[in-house]
PDB file of N, CA and C in Angstrom:
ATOM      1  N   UNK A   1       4.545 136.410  25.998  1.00  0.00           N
ATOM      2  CA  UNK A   1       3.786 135.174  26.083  1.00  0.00           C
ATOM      3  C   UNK A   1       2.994 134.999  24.804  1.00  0.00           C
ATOM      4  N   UNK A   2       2.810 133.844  24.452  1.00  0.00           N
ATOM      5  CA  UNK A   2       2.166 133.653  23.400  1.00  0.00           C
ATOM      6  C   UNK A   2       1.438 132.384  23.178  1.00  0.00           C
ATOM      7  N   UNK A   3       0.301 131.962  23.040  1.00  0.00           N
ATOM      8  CA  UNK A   3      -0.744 130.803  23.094  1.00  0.00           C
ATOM      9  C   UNK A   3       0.070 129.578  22.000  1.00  0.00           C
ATOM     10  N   UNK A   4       0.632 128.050  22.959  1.00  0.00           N
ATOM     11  CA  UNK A   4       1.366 127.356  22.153  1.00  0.00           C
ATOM     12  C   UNK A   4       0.124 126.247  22.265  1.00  0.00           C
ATOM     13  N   UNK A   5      -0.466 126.004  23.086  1.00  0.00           N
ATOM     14  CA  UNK A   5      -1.383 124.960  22.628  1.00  0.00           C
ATOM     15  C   UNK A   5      -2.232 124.355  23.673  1.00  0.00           C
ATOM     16  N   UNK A   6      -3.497 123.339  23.961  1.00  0.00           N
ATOM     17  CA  UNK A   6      -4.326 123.480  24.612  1.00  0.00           C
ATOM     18  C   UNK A   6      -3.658 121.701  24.790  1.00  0.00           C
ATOM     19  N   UNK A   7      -4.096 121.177  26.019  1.00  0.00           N
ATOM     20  CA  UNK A   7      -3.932 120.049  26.667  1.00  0.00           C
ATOM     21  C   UNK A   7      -5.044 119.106  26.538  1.00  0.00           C
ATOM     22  N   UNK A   8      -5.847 118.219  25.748  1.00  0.00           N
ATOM     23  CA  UNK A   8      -6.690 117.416  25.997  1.00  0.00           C
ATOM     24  C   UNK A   8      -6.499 116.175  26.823  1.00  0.00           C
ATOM     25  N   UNK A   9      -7.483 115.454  27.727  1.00  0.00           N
ATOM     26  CA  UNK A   9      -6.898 114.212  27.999  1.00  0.00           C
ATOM     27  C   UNK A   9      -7.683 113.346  27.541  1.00  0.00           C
ATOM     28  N   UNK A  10      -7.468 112.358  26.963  1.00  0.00           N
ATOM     29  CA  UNK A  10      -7.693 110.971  26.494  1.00  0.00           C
ATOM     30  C   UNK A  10      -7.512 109.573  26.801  1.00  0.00           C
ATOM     31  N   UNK A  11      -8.446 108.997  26.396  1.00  0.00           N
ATOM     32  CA  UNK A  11      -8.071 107.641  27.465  1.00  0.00           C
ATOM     33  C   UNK A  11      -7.835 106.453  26.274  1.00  0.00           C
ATOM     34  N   UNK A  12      -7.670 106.508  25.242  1.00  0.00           N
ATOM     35  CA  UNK A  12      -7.484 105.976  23.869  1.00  0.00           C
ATOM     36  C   UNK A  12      -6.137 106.664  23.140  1.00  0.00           C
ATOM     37  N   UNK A  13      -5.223 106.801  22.795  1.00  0.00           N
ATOM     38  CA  UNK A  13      -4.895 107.622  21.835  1.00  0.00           C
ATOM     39  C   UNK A  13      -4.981 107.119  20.326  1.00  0.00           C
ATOM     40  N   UNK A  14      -4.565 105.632  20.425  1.00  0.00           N
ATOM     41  CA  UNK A  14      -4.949 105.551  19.046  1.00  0.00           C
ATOM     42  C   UNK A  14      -5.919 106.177  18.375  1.00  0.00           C
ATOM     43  N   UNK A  15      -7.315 105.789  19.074  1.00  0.00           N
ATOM     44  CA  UNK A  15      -8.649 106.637  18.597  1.00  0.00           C
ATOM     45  C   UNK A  15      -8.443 107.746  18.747  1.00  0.00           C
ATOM     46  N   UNK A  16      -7.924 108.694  19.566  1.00  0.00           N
ATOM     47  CA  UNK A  16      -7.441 110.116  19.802  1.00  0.00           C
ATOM     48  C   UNK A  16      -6.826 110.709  18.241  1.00  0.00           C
ATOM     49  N   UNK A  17      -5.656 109.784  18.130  1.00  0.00           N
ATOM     50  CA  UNK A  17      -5.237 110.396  16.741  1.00  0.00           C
ATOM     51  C   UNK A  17      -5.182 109.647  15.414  1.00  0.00           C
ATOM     52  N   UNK A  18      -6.328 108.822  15.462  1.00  0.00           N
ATOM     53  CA  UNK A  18      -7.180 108.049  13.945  1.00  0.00           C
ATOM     54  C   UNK A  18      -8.535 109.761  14.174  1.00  0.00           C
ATOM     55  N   UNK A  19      -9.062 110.211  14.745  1.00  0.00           N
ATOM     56  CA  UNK A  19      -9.752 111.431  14.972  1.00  0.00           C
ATOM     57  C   UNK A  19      -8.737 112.609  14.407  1.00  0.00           C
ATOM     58  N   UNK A  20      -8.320 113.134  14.981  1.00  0.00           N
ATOM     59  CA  UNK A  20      -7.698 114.279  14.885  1.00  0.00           C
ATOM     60  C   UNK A  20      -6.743 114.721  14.018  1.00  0.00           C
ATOM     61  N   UNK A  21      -5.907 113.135  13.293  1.00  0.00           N
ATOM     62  CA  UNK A  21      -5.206 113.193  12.146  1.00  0.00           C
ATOM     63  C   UNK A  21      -5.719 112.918  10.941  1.00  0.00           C
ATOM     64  N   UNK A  22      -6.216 111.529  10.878  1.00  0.00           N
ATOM     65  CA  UNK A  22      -6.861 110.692  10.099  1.00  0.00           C
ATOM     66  C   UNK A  22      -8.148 111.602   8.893  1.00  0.00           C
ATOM     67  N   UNK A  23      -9.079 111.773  10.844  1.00  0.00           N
ATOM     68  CA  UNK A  23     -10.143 112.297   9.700  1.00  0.00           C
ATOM     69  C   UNK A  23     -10.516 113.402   9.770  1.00  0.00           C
ATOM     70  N   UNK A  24      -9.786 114.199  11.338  1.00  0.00           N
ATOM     71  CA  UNK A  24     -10.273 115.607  10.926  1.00  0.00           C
ATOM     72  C   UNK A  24      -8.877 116.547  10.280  1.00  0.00           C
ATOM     73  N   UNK A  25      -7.974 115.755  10.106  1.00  0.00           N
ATOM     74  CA  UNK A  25      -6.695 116.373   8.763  1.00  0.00           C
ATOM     75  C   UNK A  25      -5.466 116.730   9.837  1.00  0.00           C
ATOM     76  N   UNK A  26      -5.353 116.953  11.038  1.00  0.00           N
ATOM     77  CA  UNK A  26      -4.410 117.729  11.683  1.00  0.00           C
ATOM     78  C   UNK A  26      -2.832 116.395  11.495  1.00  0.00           C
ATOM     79  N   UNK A  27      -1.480 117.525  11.804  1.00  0.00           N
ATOM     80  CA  UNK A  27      -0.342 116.296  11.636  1.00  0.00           C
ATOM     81  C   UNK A  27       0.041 116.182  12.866  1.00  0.00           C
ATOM     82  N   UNK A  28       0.243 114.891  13.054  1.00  0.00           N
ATOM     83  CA  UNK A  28       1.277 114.483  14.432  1.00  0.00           C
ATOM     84  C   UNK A  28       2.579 115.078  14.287  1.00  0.00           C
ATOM     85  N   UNK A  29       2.926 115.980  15.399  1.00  0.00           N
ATOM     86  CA  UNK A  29       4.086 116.410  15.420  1.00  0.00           C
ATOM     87  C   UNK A  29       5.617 115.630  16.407  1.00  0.00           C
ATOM     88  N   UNK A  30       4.486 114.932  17.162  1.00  0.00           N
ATOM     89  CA  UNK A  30       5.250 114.233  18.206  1.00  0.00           C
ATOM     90  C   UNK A  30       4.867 113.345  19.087  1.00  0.00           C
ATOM     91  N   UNK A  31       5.329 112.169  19.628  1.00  0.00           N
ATOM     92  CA  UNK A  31       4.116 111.775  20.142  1.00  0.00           C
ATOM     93  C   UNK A  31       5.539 110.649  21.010  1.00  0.00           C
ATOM     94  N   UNK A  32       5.585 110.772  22.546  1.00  0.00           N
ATOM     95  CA  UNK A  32       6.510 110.014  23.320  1.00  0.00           C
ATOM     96  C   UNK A  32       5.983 109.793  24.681  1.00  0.00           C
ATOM     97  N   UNK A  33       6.364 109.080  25.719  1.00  0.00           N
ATOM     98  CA  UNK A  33       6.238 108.914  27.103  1.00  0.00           C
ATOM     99  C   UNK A  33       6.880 110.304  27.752  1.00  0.00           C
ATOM    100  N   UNK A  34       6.113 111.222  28.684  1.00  0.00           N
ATOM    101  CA  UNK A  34       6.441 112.454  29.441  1.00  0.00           C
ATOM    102  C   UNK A  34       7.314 111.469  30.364  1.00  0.00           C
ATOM    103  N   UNK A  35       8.162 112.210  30.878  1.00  0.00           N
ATOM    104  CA  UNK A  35       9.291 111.602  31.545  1.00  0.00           C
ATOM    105  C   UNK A  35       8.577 112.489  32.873  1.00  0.00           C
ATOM    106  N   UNK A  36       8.112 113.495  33.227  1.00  0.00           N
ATOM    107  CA  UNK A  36       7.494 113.992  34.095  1.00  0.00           C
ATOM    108  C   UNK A  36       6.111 113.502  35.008  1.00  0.00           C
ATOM    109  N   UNK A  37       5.198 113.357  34.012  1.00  0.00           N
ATOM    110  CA  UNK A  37       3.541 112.282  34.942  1.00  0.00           C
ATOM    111  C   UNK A  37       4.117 110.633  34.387  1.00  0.00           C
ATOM    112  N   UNK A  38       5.002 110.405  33.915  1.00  0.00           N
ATOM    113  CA  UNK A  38       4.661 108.802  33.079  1.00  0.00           C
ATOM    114  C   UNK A  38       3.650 108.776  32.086  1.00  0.00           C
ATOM    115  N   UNK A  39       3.477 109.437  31.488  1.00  0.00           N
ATOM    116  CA  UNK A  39       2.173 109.196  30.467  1.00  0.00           C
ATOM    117  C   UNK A  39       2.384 109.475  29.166  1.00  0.00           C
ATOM    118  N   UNK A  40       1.792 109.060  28.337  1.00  0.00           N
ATOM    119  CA  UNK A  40       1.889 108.765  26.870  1.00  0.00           C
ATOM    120  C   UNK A  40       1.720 110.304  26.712  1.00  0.00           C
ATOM    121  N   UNK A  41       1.999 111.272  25.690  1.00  0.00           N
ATOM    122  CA  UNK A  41       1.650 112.803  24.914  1.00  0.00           C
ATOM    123  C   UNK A  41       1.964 112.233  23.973  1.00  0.00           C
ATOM    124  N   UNK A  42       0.729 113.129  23.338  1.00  0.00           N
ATOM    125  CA  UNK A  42       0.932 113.590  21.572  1.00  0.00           C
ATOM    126  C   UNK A  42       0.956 114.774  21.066  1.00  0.00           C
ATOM    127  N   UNK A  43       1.696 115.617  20.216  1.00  0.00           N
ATOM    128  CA  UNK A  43       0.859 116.536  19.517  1.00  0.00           C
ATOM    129  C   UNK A  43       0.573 116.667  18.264  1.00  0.00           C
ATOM    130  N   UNK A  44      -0.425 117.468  18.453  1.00  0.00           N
ATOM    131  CA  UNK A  44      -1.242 117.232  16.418  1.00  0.00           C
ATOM    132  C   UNK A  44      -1.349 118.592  16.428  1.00  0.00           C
ATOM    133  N   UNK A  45      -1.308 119.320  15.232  1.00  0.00           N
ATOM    134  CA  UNK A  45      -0.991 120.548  14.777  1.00  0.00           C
ATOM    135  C   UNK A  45      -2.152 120.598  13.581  1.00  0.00           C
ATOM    136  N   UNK A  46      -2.821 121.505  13.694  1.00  0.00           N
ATOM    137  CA  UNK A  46      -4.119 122.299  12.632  1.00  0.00           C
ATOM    138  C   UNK A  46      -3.215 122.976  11.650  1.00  0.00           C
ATOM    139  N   UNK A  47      -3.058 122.229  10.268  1.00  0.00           N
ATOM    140  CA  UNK A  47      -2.351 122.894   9.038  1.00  0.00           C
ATOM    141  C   UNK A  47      -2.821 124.086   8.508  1.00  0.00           C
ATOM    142  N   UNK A  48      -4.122 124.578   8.764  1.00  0.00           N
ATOM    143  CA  UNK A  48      -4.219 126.100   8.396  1.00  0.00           C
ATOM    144  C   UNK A  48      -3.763 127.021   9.461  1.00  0.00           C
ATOM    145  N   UNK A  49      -3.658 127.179  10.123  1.00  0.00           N
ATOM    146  CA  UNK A  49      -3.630 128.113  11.746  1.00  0.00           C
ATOM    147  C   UNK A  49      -2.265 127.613  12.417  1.00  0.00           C
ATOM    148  N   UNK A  50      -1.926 126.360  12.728  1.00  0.00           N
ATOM    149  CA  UNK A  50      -0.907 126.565  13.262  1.00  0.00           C
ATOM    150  C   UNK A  50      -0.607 125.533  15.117  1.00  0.00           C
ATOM    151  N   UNK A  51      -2.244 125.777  15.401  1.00  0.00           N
ATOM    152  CA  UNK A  51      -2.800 125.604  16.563  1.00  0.00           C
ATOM    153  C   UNK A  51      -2.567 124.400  16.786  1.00  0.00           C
ATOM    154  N   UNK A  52      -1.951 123.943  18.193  1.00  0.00           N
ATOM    155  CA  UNK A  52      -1.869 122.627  18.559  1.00  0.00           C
ATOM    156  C   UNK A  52      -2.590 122.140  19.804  1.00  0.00           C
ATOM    157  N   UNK A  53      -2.744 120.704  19.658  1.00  0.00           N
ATOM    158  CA  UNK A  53      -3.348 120.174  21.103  1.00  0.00           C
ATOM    159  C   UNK A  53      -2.045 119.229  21.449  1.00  0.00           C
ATOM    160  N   UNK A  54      -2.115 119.061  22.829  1.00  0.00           N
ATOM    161  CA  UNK A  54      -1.755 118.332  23.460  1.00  0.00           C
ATOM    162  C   UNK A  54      -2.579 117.094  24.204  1.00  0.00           C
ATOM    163  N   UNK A  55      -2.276 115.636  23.160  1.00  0.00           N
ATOM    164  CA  UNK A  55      -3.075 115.224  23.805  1.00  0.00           C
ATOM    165  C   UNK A  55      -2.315 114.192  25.198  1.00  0.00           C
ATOM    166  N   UNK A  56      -2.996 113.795  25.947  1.00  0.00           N
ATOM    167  CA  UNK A  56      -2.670 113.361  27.169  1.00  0.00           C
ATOM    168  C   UNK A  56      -3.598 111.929  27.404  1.00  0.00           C
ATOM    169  N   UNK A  57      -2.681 110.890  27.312  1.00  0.00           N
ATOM    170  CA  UNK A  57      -3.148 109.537  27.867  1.00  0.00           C
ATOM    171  C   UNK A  57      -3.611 109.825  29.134  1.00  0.00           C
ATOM    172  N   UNK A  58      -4.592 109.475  29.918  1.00  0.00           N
ATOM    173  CA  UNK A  58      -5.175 108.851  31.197  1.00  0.00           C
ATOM    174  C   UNK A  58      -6.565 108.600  31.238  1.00  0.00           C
ATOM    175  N   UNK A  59      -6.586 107.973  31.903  1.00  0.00           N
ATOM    176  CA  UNK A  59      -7.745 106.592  32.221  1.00  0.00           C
ATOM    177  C   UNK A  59      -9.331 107.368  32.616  1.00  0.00           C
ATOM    178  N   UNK A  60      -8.786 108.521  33.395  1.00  0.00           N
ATOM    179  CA  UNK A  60      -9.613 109.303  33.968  1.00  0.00           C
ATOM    180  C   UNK A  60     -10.140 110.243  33.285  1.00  0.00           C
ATOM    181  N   UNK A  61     -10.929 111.269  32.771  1.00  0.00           N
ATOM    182  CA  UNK A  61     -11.424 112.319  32.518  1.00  0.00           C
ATOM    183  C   UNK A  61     -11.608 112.169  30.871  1.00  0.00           C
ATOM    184  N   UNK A  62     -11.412 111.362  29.948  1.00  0.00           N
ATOM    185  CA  UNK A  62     -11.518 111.714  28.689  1.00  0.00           C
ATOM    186  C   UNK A  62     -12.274 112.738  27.959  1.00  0.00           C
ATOM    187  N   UNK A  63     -11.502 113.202  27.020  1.00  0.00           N
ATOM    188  CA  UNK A  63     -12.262 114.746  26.325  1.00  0.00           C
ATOM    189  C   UNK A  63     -12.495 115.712  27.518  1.00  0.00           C
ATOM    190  N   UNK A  64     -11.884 116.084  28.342  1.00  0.00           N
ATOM    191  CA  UNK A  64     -11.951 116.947  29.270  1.00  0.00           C
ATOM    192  C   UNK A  64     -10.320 117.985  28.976  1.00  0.00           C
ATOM    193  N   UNK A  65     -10.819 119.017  29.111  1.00  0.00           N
ATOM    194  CA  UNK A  65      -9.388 119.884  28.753  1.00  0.00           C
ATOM    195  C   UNK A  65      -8.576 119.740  30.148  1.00  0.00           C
ATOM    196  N   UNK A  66      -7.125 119.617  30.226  1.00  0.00           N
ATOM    197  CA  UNK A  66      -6.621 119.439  30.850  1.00  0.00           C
ATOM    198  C   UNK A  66      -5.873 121.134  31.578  1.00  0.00           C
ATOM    199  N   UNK A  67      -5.681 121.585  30.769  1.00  0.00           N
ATOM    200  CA  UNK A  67      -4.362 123.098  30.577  1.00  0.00           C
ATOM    201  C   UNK A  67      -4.648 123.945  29.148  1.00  0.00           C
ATOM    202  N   UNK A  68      -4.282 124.631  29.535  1.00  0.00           N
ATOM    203  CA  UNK A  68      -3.582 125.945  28.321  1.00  0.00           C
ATOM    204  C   UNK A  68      -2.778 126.023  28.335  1.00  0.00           C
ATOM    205  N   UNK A  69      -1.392 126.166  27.488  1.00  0.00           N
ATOM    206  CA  UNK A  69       0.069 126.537  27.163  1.00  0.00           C
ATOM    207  C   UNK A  69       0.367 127.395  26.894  1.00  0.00           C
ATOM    208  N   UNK A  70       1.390 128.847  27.647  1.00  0.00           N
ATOM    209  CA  UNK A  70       1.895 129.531  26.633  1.00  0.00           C
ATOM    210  C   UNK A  70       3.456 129.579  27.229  1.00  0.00           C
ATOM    211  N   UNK A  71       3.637 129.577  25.564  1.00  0.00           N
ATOM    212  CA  UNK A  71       5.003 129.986  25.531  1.00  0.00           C
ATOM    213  C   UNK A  71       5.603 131.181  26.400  1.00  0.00           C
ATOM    214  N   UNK A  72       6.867 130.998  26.961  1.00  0.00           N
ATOM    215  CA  UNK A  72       7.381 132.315  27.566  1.00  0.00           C
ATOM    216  C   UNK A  72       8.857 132.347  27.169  1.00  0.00           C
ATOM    217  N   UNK A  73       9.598 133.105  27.560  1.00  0.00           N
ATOM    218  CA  UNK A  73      10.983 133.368  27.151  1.00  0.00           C
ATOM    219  C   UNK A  73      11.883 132.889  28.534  1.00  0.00           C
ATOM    220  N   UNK A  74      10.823 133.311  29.569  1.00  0.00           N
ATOM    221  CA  UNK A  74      11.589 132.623  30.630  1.00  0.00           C
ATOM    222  C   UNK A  74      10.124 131.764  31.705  1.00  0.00           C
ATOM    223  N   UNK A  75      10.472 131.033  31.998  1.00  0.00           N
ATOM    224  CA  UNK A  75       9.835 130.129  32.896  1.00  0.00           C
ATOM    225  C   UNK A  75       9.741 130.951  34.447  1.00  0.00           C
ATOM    226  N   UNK A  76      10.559 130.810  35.056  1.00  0.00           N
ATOM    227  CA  UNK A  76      10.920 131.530  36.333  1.00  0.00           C
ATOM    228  C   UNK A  76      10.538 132.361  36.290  1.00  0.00           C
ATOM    229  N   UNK A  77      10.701 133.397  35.589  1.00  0.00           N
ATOM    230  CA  UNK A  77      10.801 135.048  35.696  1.00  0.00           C
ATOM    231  C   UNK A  77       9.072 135.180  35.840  1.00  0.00           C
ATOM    232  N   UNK A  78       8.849 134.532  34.753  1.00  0.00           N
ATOM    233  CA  UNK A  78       7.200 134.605  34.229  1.00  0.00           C
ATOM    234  C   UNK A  78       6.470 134.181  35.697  1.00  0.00           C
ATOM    235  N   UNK A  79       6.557 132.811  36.272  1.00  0.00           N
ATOM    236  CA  UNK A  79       5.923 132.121  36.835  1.00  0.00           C
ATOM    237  C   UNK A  79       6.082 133.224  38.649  1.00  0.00           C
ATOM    238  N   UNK A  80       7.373 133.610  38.468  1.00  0.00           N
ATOM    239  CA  UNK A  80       7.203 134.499  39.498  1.00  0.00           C
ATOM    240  C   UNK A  80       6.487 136.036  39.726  1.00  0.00           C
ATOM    241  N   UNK A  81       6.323 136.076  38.270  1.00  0.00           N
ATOM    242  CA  UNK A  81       5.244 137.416  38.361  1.00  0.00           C
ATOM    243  C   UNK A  81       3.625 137.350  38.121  1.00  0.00           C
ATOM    244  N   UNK A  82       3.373 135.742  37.656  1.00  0.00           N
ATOM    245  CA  UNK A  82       1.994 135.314  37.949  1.00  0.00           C
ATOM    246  C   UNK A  82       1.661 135.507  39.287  1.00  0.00           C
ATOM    247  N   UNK A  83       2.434 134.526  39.726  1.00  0.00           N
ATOM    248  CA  UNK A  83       2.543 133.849  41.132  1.00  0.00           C
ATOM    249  C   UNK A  83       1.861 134.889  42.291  1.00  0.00           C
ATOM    250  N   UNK A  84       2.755 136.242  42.170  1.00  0.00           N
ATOM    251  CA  UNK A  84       2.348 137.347  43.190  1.00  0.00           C
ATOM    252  C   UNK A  84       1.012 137.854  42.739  1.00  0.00           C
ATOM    253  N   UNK A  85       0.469 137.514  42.046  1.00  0.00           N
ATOM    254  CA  UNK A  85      -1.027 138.026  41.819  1.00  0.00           C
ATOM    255  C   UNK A  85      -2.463 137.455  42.276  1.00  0.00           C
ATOM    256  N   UNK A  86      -2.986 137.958  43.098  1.00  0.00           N
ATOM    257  CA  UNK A  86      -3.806 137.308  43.773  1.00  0.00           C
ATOM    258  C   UNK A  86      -4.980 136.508  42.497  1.00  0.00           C
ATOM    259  N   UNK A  87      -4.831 136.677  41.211  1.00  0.00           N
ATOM    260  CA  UNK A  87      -6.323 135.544  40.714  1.00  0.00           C
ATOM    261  C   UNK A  87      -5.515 134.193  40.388  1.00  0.00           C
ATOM    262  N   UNK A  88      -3.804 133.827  40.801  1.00  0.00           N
ATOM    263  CA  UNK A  88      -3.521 133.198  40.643  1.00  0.00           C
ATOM    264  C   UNK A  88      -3.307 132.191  41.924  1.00  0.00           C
ATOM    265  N   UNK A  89      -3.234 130.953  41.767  1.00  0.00           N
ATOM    266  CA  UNK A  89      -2.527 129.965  43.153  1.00  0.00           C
ATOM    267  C   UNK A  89      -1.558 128.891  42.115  1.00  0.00           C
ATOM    268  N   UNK A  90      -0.228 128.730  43.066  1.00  0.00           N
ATOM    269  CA  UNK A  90       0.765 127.715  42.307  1.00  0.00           C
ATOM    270  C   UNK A  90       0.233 126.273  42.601  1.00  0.00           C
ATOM    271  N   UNK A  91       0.365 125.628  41.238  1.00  0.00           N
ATOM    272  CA  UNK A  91      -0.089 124.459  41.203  1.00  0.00           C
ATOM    273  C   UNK A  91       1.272 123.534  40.936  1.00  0.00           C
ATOM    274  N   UNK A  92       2.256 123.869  40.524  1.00  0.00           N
ATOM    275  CA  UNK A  92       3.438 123.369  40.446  1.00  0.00           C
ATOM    276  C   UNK A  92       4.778 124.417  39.777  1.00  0.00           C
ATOM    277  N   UNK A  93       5.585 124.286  40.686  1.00  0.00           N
ATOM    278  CA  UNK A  93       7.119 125.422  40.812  1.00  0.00           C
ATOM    279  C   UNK A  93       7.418 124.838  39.661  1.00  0.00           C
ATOM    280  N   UNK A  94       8.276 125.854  39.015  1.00  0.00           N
ATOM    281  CA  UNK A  94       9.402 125.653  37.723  1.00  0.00           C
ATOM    282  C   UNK A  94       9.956 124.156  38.034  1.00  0.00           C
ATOM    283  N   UNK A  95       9.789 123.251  36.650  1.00  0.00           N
ATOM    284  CA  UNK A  95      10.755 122.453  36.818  1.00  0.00           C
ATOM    285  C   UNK A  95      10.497 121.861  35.241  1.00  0.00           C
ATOM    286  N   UNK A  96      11.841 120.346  35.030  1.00  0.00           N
ATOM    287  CA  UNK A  96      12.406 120.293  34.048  1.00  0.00           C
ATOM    288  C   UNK A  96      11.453 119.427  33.574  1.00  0.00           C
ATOM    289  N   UNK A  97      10.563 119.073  32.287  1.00  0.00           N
ATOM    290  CA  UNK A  97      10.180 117.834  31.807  1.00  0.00           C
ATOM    291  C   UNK A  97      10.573 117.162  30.919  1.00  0.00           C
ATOM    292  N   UNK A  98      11.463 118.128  30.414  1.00  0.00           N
ATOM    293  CA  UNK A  98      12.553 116.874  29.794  1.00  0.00           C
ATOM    294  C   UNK A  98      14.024 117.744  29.902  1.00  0.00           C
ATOM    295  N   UNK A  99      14.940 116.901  29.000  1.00  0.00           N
ATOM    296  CA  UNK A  99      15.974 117.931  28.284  1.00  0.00           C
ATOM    297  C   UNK A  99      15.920 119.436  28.289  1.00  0.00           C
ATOM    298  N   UNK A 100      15.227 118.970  27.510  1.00  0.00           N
ATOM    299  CA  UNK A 100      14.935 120.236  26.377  1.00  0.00           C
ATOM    300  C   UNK A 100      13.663 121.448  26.912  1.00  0.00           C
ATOM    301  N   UNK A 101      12.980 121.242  28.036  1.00  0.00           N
ATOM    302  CA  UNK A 101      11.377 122.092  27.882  1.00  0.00           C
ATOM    303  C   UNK A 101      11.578 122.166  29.080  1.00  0.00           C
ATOM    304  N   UNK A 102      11.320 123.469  30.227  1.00  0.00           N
ATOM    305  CA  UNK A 102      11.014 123.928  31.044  1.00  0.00           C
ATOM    306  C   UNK A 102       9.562 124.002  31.097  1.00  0.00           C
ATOM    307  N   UNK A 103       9.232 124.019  32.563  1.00  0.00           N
ATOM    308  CA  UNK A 103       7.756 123.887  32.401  1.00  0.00           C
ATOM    309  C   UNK A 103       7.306 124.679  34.295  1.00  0.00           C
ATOM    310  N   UNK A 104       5.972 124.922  34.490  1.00  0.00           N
ATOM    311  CA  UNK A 104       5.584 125.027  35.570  1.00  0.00           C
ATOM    312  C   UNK A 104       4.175 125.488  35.667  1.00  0.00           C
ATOM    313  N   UNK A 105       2.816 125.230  36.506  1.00  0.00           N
ATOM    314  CA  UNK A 105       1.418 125.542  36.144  1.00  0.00           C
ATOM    315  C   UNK A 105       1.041 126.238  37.489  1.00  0.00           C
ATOM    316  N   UNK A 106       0.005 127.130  36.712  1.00  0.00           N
ATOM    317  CA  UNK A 106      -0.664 127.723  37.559  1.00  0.00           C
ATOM    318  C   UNK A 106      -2.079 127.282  37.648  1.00  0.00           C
ATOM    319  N   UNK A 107      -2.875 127.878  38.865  1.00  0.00           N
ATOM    320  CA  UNK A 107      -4.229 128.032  38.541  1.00  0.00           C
ATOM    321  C   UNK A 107      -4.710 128.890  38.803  1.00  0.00           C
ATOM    322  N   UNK A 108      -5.841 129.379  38.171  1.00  0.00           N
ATOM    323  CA  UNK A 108      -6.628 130.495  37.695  1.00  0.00           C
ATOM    324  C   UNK A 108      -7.638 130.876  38.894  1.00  0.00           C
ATOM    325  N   UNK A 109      -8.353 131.811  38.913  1.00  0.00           N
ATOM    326  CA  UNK A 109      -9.494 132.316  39.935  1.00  0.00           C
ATOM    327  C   UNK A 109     -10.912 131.043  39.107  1.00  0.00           C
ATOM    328  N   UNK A 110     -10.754 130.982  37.659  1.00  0.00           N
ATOM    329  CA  UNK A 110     -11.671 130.205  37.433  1.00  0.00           C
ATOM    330  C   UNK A 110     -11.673 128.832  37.895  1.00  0.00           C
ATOM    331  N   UNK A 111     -10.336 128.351  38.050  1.00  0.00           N
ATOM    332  CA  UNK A 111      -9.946 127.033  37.883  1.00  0.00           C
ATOM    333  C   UNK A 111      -9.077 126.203  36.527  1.00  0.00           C
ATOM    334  N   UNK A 112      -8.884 126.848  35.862  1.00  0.00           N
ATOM    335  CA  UNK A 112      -8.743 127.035  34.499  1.00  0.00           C
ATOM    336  C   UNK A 112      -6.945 126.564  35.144  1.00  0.00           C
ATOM    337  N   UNK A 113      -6.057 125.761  34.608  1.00  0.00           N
ATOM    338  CA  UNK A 113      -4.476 124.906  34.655  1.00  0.00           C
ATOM    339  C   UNK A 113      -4.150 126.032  33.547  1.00  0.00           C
ATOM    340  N   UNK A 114      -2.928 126.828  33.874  1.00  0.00           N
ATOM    341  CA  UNK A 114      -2.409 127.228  33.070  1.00  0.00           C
ATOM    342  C   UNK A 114      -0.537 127.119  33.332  1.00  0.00           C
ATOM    343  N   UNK A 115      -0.236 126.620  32.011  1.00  0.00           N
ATOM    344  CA  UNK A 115       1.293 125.944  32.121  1.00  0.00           C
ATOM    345  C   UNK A 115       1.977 126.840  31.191  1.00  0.00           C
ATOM    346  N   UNK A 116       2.710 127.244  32.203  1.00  0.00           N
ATOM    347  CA  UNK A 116       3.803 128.304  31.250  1.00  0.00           C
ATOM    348  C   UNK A 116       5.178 127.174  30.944  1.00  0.00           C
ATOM    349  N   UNK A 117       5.333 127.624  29.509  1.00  0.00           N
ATOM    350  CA  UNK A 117       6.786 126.787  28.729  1.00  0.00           C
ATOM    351  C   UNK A 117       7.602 127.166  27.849  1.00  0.00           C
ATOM    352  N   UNK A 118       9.111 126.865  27.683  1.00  0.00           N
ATOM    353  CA  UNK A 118       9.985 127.350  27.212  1.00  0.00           C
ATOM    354  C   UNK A 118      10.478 125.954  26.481  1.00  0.00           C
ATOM    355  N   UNK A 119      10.720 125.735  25.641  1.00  0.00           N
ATOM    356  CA  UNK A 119      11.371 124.548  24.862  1.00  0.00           C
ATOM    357  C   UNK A 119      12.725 125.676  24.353  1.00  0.00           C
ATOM    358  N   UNK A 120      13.983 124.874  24.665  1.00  0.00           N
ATOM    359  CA  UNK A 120      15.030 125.085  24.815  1.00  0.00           C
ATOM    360  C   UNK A 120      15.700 124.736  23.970  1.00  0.00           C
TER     361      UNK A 120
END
């Protein structure tokens, strides 16, 4: 596993990424409609480090972290050995969000969304 990037939600994106590209330097790496919630994503990538956000259109919660991301090699395998551990509860089973990216979230004893992913 390995830390791919943190989830913000936003209720602007333009202003989201005139901020985060514009003036605090980071590059848009991608930015389409999730075929999974319906909602606008972006991501912007920190050119020294590497580090990405995910940002997330909705109406509700702005500047509120949404998730943590990490990468895994397998989705399933992973999500089934969270799963049996009691500081975890399933918040959503393995499934596809696009093509290309496996996906599935947990939650934490804190409360804390954590989404394990495989881009394919």
């Amino acid at each position: 596993m390995r830390l791919h990037h943190n989830g913000i939600i936003v209720s602007d994106m333009e202003k989201a990424l005139n901020m985060f590209c514009d003036i605090l330097g980071m590059k848009l790496i991608l930015r389409r409609k999730s075929q999974g919630e319906n909602i606008e994503i972006a991501f912007v990538e920190e050119l020294n480090t590497g580090h990405r956000l995910e940002l997330l259109l909705r109406k509700e919660g702005n500047g509120k972290m949404d998730h943590i991301a990490y990468e895994v090699e397998d989705v399933d395998k992973k999500f089934n050995e969270l799963k049996e551990k009691k500081e975890f509860k399933v918040e959503k089973e393995p499934f596809m969000i696009s093509s290309d990216t496996r996906s599935a979230f947990l939650i934490d004893d804190n409360g804390f969304k954590i989404q394990l992913v495989k881009y394919l």
